[in-house]
Protein backbone atom coordinates (compact mmCIF):
# COMPACT_ATOMS: atom_id res chain seq x y z
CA UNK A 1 12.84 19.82 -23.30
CA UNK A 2 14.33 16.62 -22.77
CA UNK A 3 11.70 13.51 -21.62
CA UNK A 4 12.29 12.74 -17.81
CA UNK A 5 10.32 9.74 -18.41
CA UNK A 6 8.90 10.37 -14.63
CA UNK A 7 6.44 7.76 -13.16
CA UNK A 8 3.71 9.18 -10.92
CA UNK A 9 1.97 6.77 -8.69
CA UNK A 10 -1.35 8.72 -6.86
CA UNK A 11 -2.55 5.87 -4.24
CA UNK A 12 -6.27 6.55 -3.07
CA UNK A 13 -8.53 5.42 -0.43
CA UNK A 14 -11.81 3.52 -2.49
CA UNK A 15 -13.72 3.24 0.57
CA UNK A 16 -13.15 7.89 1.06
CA UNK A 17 -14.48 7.10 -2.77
CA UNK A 18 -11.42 9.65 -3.82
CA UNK A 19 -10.86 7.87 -7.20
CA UNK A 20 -12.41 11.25 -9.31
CA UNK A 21 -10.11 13.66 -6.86
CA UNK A 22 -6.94 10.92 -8.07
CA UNK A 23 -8.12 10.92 -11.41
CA UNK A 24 -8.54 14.89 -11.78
CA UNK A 25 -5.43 15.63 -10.32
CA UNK A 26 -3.78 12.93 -13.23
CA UNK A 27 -5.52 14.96 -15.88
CA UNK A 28 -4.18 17.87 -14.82
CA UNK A 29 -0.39 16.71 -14.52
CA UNK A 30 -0.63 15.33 -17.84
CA UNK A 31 -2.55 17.83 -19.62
CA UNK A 32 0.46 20.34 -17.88
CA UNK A 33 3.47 18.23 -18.11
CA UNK A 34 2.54 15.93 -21.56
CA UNK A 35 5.28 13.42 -22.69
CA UNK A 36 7.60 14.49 -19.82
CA UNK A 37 5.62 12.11 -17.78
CA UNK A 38 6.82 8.42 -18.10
CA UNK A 39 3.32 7.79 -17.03
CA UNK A 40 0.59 8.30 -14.29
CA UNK A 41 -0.70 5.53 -12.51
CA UNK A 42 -3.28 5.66 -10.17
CA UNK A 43 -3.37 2.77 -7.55
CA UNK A 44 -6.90 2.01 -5.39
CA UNK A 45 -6.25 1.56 -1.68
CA UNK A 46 -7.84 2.10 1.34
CA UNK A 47 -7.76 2.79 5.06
CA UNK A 48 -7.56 6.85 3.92
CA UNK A 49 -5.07 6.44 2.09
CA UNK A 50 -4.02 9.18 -0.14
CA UNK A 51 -0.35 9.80 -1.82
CA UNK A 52 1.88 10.51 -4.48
CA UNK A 53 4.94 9.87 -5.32
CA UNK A 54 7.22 10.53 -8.84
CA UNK A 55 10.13 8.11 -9.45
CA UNK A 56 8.99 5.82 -6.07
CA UNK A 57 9.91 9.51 -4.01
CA UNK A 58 7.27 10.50 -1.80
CA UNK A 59 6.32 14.00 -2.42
CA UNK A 60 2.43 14.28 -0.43
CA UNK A 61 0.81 12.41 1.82
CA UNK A 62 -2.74 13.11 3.38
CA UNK A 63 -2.12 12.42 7.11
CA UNK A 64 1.48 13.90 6.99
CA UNK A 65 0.52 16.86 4.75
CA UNK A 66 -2.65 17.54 6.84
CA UNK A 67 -4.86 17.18 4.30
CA UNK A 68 -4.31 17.58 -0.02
CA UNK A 69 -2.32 19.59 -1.99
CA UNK A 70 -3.90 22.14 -4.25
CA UNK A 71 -3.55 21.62 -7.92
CA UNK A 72 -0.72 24.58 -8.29
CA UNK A 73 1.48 22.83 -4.98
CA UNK A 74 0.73 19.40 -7.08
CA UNK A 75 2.34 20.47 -10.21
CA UNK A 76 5.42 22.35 -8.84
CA UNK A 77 6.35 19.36 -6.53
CA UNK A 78 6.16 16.59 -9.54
CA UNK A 79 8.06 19.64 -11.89
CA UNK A 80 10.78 19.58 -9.02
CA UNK A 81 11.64 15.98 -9.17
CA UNK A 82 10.84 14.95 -12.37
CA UNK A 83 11.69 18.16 -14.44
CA UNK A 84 13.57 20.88 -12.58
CA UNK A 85 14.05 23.12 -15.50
CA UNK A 86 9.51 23.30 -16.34
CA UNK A 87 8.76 26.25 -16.53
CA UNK A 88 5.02 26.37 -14.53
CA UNK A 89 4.37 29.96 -16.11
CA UNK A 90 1.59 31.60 -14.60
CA UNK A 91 2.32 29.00 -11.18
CA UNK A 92 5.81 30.32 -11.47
CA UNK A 93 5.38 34.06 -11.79
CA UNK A 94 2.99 34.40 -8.91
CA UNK A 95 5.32 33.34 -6.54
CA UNK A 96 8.07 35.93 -7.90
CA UNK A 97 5.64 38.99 -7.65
């Protein structure tokens, strides 16, 4: 695979206290995705505030998206931008069956 070098930026509401819900979903797109992350930043807001974007691109966002992605949406929408040819395996074959 060749390194995207993809930045993530997850923006979360401190006063909603969603910092472990920003900081799990992290974990999980760089325990999936490894060095083909740039990096993953997580960036305290508030007013309900909840997003995230790869490469400055907005891919979710709480009030638009009615609400957050689950973990398997998460990881094929940062894949799509910042590594089209990832191959999600199990993510991937469900939606084929």
């Amino acid at each position: 695979m060749t390194e995207s070098n993809a930045a993530v930026t997850i923006t979360y509401c401190t006063q909603c206290n969603w910092v472990l819900r920003a900081s799990w979903m992290a974990t999980e797109l760089l325990n999936t995705f490894g060095t083909e992350l740039g990096s993953v930043t997580l960036v305290p807001g508030t007013g309900g505030v909840f997003s995230i974007e790869v490469d400055g691109k907005l891919i979710w966002e709480r009030k638009r998206d009615n609400g957050f992605p689950d973990i398997v949406t998460l990881k094929k929408l940062v894949r799509n931008v910042a590594a089209p040819e990832w191959d999600l395996g199990h993510a991937d074959k469900a939606e084929s069956e």
